[in-house]
Protein backbone atom coordinates (compact mmCIF):
# COMPACT_ATOMS: atom_id res chain seq x y z
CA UNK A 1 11.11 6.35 26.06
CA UNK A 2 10.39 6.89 22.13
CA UNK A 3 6.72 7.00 21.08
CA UNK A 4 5.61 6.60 17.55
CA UNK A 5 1.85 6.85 17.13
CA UNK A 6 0.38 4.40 14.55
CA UNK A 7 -2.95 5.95 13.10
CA UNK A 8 -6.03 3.64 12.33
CA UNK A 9 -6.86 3.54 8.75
CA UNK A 10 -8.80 1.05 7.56
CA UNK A 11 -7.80 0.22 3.86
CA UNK A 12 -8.41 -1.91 1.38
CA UNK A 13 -5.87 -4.11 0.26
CA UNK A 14 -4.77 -3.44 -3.48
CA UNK A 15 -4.51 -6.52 -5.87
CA UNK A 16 -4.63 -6.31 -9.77
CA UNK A 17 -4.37 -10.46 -10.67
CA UNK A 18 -4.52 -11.27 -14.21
CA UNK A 19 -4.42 -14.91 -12.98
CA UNK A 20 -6.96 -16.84 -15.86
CA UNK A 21 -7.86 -19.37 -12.84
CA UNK A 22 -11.62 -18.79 -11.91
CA UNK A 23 -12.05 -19.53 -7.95
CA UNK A 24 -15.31 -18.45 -5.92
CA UNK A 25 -16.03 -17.65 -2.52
CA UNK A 26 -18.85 -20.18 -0.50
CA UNK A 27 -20.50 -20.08 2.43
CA UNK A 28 -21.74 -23.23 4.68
CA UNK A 29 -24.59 -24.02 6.36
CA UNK A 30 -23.25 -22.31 9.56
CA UNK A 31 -21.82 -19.42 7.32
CA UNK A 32 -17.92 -20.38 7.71
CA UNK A 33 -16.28 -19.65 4.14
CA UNK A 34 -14.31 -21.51 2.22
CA UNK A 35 -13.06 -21.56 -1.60
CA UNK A 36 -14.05 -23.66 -4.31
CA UNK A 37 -12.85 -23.64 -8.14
CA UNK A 38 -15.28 -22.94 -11.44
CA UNK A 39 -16.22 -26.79 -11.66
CA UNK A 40 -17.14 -26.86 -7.53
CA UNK A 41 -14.01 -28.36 -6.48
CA UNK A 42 -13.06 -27.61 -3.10
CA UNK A 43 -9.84 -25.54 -2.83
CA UNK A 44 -10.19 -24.40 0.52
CA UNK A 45 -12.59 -26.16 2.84
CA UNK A 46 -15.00 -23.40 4.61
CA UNK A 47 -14.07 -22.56 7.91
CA UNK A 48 -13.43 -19.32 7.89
CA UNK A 49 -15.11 -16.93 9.50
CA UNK A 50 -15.32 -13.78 7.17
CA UNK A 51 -16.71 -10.27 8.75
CA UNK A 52 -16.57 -8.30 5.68
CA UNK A 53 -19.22 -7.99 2.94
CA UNK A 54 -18.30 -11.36 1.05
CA UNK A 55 -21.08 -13.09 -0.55
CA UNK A 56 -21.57 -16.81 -1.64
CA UNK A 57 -20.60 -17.36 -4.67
CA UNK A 58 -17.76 -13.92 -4.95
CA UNK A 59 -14.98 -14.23 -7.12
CA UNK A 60 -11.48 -14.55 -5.49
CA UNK A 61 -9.63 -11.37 -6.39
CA UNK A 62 -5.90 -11.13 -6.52
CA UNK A 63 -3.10 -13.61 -6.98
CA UNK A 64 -3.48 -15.32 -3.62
CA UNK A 65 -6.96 -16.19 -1.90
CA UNK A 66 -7.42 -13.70 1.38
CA UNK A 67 -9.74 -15.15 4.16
CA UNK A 68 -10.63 -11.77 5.56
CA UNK A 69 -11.25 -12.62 9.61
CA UNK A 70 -10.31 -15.48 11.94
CA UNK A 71 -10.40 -19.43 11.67
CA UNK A 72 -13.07 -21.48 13.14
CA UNK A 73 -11.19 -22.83 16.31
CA UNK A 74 -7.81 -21.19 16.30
CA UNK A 75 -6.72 -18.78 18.62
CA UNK A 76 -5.54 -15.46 16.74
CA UNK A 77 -2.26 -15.01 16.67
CA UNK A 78 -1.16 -11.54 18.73
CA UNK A 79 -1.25 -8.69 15.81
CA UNK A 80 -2.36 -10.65 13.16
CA UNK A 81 -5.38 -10.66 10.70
CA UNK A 82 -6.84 -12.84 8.04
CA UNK A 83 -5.54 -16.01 6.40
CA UNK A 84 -3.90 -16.05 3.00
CA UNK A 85 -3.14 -19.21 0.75
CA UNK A 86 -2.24 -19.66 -3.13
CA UNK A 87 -4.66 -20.96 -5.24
CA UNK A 88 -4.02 -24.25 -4.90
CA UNK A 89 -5.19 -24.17 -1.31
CA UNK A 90 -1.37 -23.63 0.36
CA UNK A 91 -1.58 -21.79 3.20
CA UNK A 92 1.25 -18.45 2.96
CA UNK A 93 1.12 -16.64 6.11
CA UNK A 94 -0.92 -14.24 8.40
CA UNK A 95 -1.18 -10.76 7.46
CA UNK A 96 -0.39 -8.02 10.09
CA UNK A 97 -3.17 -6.58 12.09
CA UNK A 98 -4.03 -3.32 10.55
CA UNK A 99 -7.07 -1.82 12.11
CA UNK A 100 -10.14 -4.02 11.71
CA UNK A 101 -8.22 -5.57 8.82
CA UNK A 102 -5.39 -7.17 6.92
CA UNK A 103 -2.66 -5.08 6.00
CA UNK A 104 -2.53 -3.56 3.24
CA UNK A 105 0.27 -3.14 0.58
CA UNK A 106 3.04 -0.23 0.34
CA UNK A 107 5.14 -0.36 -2.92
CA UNK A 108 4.25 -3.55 -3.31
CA UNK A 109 4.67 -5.14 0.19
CA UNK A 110 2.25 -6.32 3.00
CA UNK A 111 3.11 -7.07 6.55
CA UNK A 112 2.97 -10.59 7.99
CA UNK A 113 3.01 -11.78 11.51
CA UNK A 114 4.58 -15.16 12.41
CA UNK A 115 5.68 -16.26 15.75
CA UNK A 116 4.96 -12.54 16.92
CA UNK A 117 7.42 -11.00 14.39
CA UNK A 118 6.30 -8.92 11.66
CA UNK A 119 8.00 -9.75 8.09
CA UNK A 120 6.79 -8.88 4.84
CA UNK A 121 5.08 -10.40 1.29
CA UNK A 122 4.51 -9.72 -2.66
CA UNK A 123 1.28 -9.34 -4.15
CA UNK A 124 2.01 -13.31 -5.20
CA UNK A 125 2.31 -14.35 -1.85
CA UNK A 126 5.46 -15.20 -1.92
CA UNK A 127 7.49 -14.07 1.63
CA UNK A 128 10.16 -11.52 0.55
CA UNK A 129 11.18 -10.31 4.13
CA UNK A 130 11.32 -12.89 6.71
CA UNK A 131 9.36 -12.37 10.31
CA UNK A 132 12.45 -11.35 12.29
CA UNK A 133 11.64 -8.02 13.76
CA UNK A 134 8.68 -6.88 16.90
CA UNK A 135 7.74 -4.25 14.57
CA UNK A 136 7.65 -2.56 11.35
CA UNK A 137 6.09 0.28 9.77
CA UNK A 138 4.69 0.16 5.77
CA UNK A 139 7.30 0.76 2.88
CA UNK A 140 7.97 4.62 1.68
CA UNK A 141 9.72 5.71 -0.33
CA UNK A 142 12.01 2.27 -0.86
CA UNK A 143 12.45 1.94 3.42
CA UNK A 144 10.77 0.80 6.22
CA UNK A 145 11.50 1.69 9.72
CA UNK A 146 11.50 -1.42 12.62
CA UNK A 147 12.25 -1.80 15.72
CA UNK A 148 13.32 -4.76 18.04
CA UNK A 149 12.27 -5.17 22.30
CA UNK A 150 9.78 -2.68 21.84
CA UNK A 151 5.88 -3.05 22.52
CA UNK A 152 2.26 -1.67 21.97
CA UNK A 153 0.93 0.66 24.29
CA UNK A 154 -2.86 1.52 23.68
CA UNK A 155 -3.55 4.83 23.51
CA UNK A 156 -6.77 5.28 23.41
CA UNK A 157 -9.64 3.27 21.80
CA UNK A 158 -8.56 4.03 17.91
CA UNK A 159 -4.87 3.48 18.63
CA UNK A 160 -2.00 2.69 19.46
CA UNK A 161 1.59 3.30 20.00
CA UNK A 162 4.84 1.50 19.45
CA UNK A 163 7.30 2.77 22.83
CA UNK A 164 11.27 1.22 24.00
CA UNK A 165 13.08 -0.60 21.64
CA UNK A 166 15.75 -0.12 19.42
CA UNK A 167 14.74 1.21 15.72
CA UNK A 168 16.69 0.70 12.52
CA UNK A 169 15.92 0.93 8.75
CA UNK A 170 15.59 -1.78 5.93
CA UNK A 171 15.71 -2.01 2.33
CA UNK A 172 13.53 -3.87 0.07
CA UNK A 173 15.66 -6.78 0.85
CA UNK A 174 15.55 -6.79 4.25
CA UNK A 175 18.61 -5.81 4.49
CA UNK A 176 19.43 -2.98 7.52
CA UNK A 177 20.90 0.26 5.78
CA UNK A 178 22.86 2.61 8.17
CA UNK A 179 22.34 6.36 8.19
CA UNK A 180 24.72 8.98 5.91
CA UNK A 181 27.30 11.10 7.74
CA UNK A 182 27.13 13.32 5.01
CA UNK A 183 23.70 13.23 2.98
CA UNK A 184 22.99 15.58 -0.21
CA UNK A 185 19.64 16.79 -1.62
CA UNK A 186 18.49 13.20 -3.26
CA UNK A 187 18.52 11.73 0.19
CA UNK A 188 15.73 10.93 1.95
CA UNK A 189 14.88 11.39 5.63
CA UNK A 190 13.50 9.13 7.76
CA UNK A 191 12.94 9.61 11.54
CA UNK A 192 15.65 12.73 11.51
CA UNK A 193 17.98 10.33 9.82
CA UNK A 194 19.01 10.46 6.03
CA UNK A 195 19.49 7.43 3.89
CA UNK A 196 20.60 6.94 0.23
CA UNK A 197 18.06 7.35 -2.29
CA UNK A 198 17.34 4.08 -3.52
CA UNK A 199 15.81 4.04 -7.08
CA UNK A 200 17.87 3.76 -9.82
CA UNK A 201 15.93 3.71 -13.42
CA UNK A 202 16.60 2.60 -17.14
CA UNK A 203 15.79 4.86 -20.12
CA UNK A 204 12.80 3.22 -20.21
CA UNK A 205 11.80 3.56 -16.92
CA UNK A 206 12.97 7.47 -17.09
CA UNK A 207 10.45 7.58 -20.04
CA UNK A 208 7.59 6.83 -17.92
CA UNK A 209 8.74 9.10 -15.13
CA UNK A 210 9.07 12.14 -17.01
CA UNK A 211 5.65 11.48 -18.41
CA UNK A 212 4.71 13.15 -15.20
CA UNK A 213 7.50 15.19 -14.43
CA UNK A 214 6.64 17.26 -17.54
CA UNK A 215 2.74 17.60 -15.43
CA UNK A 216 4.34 17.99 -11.82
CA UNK A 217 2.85 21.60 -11.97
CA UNK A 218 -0.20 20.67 -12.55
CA UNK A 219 -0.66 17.39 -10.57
CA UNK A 220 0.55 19.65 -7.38
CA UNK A 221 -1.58 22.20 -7.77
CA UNK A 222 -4.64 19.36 -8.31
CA UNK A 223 -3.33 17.77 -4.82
CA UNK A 224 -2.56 21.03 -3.14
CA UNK A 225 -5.87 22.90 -4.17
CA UNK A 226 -7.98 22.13 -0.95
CA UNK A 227 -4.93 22.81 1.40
CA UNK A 228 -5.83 25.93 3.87
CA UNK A 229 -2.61 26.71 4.98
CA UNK A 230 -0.52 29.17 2.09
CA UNK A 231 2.43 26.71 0.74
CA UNK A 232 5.30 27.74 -1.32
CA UNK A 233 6.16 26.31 -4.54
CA UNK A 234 9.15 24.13 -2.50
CA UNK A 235 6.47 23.22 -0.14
CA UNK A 236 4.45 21.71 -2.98
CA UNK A 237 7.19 19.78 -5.03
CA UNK A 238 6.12 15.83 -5.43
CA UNK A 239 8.25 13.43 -6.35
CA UNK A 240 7.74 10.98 -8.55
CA UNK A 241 9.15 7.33 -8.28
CA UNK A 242 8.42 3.41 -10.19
CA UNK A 243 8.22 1.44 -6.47
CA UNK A 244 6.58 -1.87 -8.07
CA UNK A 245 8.00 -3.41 -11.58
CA UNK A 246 6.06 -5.72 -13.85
CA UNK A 247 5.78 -9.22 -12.52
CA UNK A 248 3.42 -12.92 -12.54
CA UNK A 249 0.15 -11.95 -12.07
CA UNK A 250 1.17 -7.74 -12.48
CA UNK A 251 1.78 -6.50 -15.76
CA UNK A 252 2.37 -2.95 -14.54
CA UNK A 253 5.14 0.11 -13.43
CA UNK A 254 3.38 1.08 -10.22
CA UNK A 255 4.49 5.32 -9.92
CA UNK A 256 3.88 6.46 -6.29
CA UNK A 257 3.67 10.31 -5.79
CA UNK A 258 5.55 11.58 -3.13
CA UNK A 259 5.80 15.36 -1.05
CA UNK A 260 8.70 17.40 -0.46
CA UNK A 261 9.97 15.49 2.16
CA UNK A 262 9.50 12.43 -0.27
CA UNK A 263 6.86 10.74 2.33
CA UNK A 264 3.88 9.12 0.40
CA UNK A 265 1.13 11.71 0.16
CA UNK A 266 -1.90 9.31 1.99
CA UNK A 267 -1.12 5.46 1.96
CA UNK A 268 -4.19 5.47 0.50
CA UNK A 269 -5.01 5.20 -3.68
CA UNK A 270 -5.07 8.82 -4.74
CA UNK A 271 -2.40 10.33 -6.82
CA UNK A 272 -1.42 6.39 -7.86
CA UNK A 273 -0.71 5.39 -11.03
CA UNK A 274 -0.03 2.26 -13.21
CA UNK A 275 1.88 1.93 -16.54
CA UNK A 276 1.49 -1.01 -18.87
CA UNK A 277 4.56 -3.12 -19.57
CA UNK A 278 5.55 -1.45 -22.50
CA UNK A 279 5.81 1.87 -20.78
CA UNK A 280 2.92 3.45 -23.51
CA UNK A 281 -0.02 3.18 -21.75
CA UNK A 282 -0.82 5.29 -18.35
CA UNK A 283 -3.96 4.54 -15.80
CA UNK A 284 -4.75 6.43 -12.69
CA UNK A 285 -5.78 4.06 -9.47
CA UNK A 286 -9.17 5.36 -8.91
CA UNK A 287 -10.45 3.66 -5.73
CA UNK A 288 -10.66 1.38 -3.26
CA UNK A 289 -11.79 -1.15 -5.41
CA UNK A 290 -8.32 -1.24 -7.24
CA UNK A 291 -10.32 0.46 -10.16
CA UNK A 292 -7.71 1.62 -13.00
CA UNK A 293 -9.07 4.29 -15.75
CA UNK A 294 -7.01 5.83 -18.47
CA UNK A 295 -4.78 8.92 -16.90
CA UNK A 296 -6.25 11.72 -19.27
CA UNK A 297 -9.71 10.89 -18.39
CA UNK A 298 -8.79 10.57 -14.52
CA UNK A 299 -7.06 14.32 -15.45
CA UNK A 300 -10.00 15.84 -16.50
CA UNK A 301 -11.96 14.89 -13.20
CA UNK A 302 -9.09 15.84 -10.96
CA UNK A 303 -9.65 19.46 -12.61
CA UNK A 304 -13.46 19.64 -12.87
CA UNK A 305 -13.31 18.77 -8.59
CA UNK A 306 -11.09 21.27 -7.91
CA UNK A 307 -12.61 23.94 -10.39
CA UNK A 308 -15.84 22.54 -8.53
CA UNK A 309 -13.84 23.15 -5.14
CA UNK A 310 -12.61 26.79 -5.55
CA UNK A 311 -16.30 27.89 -6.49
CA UNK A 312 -17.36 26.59 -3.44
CA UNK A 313 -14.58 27.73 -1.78
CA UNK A 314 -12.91 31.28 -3.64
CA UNK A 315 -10.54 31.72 -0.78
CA UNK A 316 -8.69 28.79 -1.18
CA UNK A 317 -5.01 29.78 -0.44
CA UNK A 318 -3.59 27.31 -2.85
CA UNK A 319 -5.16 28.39 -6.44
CA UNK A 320 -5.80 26.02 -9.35
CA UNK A 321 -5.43 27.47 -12.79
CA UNK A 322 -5.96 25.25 -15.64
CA UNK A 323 -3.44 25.93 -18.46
């Protein structure tokens, strides 16, 4: 019986709207939350129950409108989490039960639940992968591994694991890819399997990528500094790949950073970065809060905490040096 643990994290989900619409947050009488635009029309009525820190009057964030906990007299759906609608007040789907929250996205895609299957949405809302399968885990690295007839068995009480079944990979599309007989070095791995490596760029897009390439020293040795195990240079090669493209409501290149064995470093926003449209300007993702600041001040602070980090620690295995 195969067992793949599934480790609580409890993340934030990452928007960056440039939508010009102005939509607000309120609260009832009995505090059930709903959505209202600048001029107090109702876009959503309230009756929502909302367990995060959301006060009346918040803006909505994001290209879609995310009720963050469970609807006043429906029963939750089995793995699911939140509401999410468009900002007209549409409802778009369930996301998938991530910890004490709604999913969050991977290269650009969230989990949904419908019917019990897990599928998966855009940052606009819009359903890109249709619920069809019991189970799948986030994006990486342009795949994401499902499985159909298996099941959760609870671990313990922070989490769970998926066991039976029968696992396969997908694309972006949806679409199941089949394993290489024969893979090379640009493959990439998953589950003891190797698949084709699946981005393909335009000069452009190779512009932006060798912006970091040309720092891949550097950035390494910034990611690798507080490791305490020795790693060889091999050990420490990241990869570097665009996973989102500019889009309604995202005017960005998102560049993932990836290790050796081209699996994201931490699902979570570090070592992140956005481009601007015209491939000129670079950002670093700076926290939770889906903060962007320019890359060469985000640089400079990556160095002074791990300059900071070998004081405090001088035998670090995995040595910084700023040239």
């Amino acid at each position: 019986m195969k067992k793949l643990l599934v480790t609580a994290l409890l993340i934030p989900i990452i928007s960056f709207s440039q939508s010009k619409e102005e939509l607000h947050y309120f609260k009832s009488k009995d505090s059930l939350v709903g959505v209202k635009d600048k001029a107090g029309k109702i876009i959503v009525p309230a009756e929502f129950k909302v367990f995060s820190y959301l006060k009346d009057g918040d803006p909505v964030e994001g290209a879609t409108i995310l009720f963050d906990g469970s609807k006043e007299g429906e029963k939750t759906e089995k793995n699911a989490w939140g509401y999410v609608y468009d900002k007209n007040g549409k409802f778009l789907y369930q996301p998938f039960l991530y910890d004490n929250g709604a999913d969050y996205f991977s290269e650009g895609l969230r989990r949904l639940v419908k019917n019990g299957k897990v599928g998966f949405a855009d940052r606009n809302g819009k359903i890109v992968i249709e619920a069809e399968h019991d189970f799948a885990f986030p994006f990486n690295y342009g795949y994401a591994a499902f499985c159909d007839g298996c099941d959760w068995e609870k671990t313990n009480d922070e989490h769970r694991s998926i066991v039976g079944g029968k696992w396969g990979v997908m694309d972006v599309k949806g679409q199941t890819v089949q394993p290489l007989a024969k893979p090379n070095k640009e493959d990439v791995e998953i589950n003891g399997k190797y698949y084709p490596n699946p981005f393909q760029y335009n000069e452009k897009e190779k512009n932006i990528l060798q912006f970091f390439q040309k720092q891949k020293k550097k950035l390494s040795d910034l990611y690798y500094v507080n490791f305490y195990e020795k790693l060889s240079e091999k050990e420490k090669n990241l990869f570097f790949e665009i996973v989102e493209r500019p889009k309604e409501n995202f005017p960005y290149y998102q560049v993932n950073t990836y290790n050796d064995r081209k699996k994201d470093l931490d699902m979570l926003y570090r070592f992140k970065f956005l481009v601007s449209e015209d491939g000129k300007t670079f950002y670093a993702i700076e926290d939770f809060n889906e903060k962007k600041i320019p890359f060469e001040q985000w640089l400079q602070e990556e160095i002074k905490n791990a300059e900071d980090f070998q004081k405090e620690h001088p035998d670090n295995p995995n040595k910084f040096i700023n040239k």
